[in-house]
PDB file of N, CA and C in Angstrom:
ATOM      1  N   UNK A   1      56.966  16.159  97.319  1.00  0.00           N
ATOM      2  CA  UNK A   1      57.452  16.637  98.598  1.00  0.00           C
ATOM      3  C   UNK A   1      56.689  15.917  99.708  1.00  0.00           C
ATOM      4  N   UNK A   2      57.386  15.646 100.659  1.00  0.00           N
ATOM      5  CA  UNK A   2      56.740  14.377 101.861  1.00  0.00           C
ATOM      6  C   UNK A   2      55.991  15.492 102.102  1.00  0.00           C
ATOM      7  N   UNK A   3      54.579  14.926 103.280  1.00  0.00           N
ATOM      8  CA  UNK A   3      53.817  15.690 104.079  1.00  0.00           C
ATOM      9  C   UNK A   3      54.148  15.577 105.266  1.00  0.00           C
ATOM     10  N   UNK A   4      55.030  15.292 105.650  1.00  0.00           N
ATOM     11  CA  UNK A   4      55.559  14.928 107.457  1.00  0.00           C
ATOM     12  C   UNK A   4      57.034  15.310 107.258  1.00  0.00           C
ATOM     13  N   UNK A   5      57.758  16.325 108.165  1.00  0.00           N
ATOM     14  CA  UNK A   5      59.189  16.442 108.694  1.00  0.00           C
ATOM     15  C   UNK A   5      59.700  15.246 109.541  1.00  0.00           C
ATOM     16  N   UNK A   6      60.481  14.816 109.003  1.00  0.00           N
ATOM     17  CA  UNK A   6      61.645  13.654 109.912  1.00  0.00           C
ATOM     18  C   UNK A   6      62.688  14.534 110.462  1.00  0.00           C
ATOM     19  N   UNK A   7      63.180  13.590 111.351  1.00  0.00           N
ATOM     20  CA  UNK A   7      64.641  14.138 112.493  1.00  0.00           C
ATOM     21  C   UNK A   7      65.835  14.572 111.507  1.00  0.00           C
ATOM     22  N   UNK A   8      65.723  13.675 110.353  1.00  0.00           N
ATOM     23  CA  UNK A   8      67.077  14.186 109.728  1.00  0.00           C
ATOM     24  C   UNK A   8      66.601  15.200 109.039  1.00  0.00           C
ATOM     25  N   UNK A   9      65.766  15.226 108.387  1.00  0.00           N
ATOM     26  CA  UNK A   9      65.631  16.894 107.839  1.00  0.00           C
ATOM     27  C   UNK A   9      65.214  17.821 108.894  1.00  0.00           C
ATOM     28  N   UNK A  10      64.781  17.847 110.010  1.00  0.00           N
ATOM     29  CA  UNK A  10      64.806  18.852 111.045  1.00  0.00           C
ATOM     30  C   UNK A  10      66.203  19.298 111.345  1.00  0.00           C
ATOM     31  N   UNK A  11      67.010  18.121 111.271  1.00  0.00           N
ATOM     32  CA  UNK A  11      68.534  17.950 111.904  1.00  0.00           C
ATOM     33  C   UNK A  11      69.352  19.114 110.590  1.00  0.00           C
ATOM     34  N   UNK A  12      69.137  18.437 109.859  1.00  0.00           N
ATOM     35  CA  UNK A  12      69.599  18.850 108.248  1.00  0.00           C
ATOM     36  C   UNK A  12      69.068  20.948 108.222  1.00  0.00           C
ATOM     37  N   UNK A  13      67.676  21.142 108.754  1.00  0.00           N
ATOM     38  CA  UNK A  13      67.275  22.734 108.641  1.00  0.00           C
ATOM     39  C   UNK A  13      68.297  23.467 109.719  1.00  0.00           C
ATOM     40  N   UNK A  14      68.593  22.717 110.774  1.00  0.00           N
ATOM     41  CA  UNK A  14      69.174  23.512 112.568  1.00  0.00           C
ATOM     42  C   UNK A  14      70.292  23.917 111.704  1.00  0.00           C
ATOM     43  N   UNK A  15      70.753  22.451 110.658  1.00  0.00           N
ATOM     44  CA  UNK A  15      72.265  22.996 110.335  1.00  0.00           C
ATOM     45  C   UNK A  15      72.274  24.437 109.431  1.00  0.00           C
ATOM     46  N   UNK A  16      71.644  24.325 108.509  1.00  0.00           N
ATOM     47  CA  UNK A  16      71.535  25.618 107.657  1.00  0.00           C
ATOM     48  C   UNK A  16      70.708  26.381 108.147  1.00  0.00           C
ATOM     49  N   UNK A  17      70.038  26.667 109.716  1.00  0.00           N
ATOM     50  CA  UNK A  17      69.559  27.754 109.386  1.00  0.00           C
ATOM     51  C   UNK A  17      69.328  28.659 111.091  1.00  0.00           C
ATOM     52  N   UNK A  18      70.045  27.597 111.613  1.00  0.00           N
ATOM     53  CA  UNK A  18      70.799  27.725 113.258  1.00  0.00           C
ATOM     54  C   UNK A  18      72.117  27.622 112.897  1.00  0.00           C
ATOM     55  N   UNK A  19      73.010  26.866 111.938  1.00  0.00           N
ATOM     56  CA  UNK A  19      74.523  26.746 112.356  1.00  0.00           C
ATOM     57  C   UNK A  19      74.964  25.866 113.165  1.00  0.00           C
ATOM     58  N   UNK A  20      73.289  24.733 113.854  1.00  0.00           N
ATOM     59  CA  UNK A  20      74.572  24.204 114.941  1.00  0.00           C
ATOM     60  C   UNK A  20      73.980  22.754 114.480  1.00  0.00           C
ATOM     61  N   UNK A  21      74.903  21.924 114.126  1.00  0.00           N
ATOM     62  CA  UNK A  21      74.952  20.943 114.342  1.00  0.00           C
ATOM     63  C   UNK A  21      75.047  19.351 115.037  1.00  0.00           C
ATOM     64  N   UNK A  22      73.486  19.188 114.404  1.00  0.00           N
ATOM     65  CA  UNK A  22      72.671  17.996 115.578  1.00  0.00           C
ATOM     66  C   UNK A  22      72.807  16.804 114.441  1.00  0.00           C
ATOM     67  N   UNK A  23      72.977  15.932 115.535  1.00  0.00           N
ATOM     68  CA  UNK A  23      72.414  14.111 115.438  1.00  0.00           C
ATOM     69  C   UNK A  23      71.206  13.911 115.333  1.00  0.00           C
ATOM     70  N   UNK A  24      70.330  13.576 114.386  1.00  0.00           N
ATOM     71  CA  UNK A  24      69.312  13.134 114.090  1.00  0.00           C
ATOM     72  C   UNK A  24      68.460  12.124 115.375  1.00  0.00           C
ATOM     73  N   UNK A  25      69.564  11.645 115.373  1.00  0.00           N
ATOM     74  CA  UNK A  25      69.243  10.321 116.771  1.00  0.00           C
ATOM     75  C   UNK A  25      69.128  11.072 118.412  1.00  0.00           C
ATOM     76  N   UNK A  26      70.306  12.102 118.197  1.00  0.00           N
ATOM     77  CA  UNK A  26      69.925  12.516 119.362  1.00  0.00           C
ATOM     78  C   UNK A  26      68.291  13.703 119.705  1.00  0.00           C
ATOM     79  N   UNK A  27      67.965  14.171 118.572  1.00  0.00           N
ATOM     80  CA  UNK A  27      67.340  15.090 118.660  1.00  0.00           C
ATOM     81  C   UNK A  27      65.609  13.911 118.746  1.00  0.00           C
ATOM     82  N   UNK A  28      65.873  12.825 118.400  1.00  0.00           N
ATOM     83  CA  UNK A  28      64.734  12.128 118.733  1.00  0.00           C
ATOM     84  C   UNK A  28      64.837  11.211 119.871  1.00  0.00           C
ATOM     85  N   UNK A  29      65.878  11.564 120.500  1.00  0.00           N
ATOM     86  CA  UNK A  29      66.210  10.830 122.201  1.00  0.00           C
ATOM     87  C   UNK A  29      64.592  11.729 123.020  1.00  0.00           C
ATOM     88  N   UNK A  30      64.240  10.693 124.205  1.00  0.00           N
ATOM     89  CA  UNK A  30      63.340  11.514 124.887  1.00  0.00           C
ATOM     90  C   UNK A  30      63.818  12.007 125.905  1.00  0.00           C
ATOM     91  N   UNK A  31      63.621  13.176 126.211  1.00  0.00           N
ATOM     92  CA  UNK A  31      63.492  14.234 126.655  1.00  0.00           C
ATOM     93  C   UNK A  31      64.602  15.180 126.839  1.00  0.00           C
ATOM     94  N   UNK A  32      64.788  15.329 125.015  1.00  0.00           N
ATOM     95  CA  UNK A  32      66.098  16.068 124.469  1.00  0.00           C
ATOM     96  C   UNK A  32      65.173  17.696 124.294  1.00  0.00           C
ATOM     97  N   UNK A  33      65.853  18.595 124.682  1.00  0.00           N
ATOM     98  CA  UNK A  33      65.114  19.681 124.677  1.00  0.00           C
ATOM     99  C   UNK A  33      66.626  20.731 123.623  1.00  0.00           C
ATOM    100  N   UNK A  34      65.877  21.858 122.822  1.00  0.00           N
ATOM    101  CA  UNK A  34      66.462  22.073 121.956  1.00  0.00           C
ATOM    102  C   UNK A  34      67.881  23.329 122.573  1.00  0.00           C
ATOM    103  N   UNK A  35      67.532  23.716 123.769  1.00  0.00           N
ATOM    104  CA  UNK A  35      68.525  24.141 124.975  1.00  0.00           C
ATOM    105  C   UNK A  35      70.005  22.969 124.703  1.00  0.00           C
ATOM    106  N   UNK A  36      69.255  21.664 124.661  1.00  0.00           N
ATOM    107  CA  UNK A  36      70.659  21.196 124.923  1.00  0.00           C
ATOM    108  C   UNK A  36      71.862  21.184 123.840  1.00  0.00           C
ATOM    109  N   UNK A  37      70.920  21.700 122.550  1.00  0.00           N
ATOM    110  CA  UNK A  37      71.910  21.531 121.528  1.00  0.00           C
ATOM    111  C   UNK A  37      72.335  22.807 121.350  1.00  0.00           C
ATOM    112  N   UNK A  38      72.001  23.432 121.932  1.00  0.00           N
ATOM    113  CA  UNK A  38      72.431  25.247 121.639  1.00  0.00           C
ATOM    114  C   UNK A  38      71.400  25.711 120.637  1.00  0.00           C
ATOM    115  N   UNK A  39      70.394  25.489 120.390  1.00  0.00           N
ATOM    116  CA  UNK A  39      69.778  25.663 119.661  1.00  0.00           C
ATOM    117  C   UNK A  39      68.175  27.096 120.141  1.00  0.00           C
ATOM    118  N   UNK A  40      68.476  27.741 120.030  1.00  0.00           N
ATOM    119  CA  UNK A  40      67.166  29.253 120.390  1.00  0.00           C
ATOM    120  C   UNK A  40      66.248  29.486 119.736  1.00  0.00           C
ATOM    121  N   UNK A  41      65.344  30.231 120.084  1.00  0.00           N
ATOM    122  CA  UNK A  41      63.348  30.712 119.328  1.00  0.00           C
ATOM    123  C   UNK A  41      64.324  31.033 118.230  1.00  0.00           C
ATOM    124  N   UNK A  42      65.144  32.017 118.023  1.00  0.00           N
ATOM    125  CA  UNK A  42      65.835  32.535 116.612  1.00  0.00           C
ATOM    126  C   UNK A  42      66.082  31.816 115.777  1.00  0.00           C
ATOM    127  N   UNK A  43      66.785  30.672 116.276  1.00  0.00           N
ATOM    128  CA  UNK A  43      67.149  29.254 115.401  1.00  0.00           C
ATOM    129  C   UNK A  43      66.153  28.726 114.588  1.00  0.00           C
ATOM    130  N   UNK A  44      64.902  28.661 115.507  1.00  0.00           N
ATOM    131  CA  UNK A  44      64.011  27.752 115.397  1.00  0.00           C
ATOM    132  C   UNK A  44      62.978  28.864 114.308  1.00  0.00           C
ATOM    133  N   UNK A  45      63.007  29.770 114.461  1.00  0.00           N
ATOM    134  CA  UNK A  45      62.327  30.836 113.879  1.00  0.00           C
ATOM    135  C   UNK A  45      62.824  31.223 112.006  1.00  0.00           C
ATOM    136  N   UNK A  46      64.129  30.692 111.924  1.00  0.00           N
ATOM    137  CA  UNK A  46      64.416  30.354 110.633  1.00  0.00           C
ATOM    138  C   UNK A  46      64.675  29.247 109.802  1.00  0.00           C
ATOM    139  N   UNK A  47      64.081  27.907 110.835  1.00  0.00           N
ATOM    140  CA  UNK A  47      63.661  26.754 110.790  1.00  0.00           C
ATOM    141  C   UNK A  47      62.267  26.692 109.896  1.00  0.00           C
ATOM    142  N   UNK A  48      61.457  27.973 110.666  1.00  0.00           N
ATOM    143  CA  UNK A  48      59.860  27.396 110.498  1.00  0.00           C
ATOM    144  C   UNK A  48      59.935  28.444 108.993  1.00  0.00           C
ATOM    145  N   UNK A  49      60.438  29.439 108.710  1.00  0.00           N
ATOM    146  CA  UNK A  49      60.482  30.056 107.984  1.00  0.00           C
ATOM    147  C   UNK A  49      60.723  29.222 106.234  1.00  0.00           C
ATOM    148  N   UNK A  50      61.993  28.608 106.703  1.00  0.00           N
ATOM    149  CA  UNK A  50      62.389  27.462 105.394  1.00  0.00           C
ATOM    150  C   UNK A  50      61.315  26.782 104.942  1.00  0.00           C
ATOM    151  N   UNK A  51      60.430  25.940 106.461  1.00  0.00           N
ATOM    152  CA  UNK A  51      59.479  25.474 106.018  1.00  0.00           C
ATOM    153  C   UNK A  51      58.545  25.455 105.305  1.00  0.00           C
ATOM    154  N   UNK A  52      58.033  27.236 106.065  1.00  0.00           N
ATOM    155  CA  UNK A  52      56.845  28.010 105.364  1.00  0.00           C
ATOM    156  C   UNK A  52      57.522  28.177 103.581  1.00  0.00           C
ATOM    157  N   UNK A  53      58.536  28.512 103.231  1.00  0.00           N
ATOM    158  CA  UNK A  53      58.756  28.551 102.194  1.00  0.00           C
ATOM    159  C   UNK A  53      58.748  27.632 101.002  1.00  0.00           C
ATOM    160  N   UNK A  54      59.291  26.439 101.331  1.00  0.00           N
ATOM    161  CA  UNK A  54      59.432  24.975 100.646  1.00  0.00           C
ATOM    162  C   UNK A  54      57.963  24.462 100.496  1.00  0.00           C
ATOM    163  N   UNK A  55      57.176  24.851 101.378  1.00  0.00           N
ATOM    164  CA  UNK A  55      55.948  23.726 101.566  1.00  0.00           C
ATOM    165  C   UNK A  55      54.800  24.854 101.455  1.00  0.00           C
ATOM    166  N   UNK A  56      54.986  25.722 101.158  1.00  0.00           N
ATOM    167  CA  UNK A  56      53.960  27.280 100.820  1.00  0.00           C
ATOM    168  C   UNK A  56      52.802  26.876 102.203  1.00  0.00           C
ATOM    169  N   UNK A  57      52.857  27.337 102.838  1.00  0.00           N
ATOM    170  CA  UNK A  57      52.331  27.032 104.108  1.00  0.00           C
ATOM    171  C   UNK A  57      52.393  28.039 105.256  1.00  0.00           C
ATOM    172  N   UNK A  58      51.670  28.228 106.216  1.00  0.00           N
ATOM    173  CA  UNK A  58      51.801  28.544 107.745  1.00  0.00           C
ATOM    174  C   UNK A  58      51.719  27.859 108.779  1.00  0.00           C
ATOM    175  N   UNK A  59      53.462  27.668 109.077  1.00  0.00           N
ATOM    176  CA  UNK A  59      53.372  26.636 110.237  1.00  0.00           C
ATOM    177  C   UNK A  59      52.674  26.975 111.694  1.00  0.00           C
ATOM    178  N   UNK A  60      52.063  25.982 112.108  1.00  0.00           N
ATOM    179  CA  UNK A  60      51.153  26.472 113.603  1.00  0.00           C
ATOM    180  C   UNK A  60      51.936  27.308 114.500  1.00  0.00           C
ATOM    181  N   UNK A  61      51.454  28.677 114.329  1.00  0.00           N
ATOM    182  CA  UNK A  61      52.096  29.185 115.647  1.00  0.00           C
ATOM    183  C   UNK A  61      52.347  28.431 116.844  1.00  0.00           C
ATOM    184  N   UNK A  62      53.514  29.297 117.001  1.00  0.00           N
ATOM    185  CA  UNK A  62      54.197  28.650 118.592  1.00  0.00           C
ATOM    186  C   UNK A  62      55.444  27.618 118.052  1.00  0.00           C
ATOM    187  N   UNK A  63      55.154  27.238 117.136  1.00  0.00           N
ATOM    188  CA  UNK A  63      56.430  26.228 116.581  1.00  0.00           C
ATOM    189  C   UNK A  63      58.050  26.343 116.999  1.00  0.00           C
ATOM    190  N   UNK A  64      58.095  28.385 116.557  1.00  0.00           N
ATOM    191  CA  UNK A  64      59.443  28.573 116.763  1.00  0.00           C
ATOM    192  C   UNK A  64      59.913  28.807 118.349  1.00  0.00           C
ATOM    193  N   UNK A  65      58.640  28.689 119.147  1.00  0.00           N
ATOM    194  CA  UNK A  65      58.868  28.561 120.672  1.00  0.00           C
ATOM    195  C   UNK A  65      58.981  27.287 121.331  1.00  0.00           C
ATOM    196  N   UNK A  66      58.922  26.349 120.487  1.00  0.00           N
ATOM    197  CA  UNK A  66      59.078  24.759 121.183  1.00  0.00           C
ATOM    198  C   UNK A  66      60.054  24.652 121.973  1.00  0.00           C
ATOM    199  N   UNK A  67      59.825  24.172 123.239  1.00  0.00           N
ATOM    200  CA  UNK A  67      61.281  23.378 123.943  1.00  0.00           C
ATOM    201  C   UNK A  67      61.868  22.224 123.302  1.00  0.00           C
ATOM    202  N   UNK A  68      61.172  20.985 122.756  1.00  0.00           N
ATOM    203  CA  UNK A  68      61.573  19.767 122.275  1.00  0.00           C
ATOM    204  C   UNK A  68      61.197  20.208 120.951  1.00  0.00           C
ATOM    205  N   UNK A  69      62.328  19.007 120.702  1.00  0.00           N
ATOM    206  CA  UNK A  69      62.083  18.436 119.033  1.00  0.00           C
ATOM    207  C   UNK A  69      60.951  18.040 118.731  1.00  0.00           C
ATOM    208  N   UNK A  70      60.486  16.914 119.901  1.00  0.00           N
ATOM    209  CA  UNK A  70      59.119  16.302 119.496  1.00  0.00           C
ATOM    210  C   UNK A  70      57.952  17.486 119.290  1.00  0.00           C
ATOM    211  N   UNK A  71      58.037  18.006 120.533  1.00  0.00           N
ATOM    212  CA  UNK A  71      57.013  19.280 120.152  1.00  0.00           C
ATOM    213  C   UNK A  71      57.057  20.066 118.818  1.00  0.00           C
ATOM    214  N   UNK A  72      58.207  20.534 118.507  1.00  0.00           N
ATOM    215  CA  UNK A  72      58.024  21.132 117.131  1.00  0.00           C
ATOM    216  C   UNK A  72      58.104  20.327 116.147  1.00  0.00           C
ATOM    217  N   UNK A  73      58.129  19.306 116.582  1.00  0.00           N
ATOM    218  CA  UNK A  73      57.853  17.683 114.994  1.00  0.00           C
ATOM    219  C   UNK A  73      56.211  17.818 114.824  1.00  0.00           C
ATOM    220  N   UNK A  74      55.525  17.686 116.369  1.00  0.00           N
ATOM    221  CA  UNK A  74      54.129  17.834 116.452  1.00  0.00           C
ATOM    222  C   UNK A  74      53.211  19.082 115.605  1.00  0.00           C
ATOM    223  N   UNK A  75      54.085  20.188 116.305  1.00  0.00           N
ATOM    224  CA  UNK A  75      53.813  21.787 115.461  1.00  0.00           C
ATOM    225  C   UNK A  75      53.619  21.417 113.904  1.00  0.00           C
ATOM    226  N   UNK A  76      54.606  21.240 113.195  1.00  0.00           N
ATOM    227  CA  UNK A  76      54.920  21.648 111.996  1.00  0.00           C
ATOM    228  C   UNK A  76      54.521  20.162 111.211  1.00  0.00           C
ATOM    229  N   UNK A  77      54.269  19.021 111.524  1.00  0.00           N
ATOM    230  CA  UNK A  77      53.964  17.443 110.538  1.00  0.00           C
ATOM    231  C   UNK A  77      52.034  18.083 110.928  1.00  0.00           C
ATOM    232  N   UNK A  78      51.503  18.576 112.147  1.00  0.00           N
ATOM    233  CA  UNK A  78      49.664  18.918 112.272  1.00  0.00           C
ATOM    234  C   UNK A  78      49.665  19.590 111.293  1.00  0.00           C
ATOM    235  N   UNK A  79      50.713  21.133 111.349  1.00  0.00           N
ATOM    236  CA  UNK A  79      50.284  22.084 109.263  1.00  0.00           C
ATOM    237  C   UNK A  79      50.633  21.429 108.337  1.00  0.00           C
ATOM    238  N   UNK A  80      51.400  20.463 108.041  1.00  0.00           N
ATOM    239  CA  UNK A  80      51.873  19.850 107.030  1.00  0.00           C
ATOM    240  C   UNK A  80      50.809  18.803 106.494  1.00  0.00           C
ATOM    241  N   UNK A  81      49.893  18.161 107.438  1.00  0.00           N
ATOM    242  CA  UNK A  81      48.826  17.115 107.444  1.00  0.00           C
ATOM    243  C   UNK A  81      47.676  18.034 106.999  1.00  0.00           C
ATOM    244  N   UNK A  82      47.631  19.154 107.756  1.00  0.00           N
ATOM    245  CA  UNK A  82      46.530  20.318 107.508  1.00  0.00           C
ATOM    246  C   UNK A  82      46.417  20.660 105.957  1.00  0.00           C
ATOM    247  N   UNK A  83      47.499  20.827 105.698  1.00  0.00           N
ATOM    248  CA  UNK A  83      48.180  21.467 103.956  1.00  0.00           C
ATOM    249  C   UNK A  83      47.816  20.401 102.965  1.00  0.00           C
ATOM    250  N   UNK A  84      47.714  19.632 103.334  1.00  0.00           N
ATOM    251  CA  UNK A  84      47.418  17.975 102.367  1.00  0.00           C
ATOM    252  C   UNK A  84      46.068  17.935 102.853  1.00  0.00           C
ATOM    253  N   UNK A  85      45.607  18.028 103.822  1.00  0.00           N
ATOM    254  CA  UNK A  85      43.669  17.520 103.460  1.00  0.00           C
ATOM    255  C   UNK A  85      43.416  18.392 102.931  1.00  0.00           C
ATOM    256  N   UNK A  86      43.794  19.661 102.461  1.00  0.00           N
ATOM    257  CA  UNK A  86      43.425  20.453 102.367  1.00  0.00           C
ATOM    258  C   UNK A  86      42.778  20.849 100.764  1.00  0.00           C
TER     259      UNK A  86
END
């Protein structure tokens, strides 16, 4: 299992676990904020959840409050890096 989340599997979680379907490309455009895709803390909150599950982990609080993608790429690849030195 990688230790870093990419755009398409971020893109790939919104779909199964928000419902709404994003472009990989767009969600790593700068200064794409997750508002623009219809995407909410709720969305994002069963985003970090999948995570925590797949990767037995606790993603850094605040994750499921990100405005950007990048920000919650930042959130969740720091526990994922954390989880591997570990």
């Amino acid at each position: 299992m990688s230790n870093t989340l990419s755009y398409s599997e971020l893109a790939a979680l919104i779909q199964a676990r928000a419902g709404v379907a994003v472009d990989p490309l767009e969600l790593e455009s700068p200064g794409a904020h997750f508002d623009d895709f219809g995407v909410d803390s709720l969305g994002l909150l069963g985003v970090v959840g999948e995570l925590e599950n797949r990767h037995g982990l606790k993603v850094t609080p605040g994750a499921e409050s990100a405005k950007t993608p990048a920000e919650f790429m930042e959130l969740v690849n720091r526990s994922l890096a954390a989880k591997a030195g570990a």
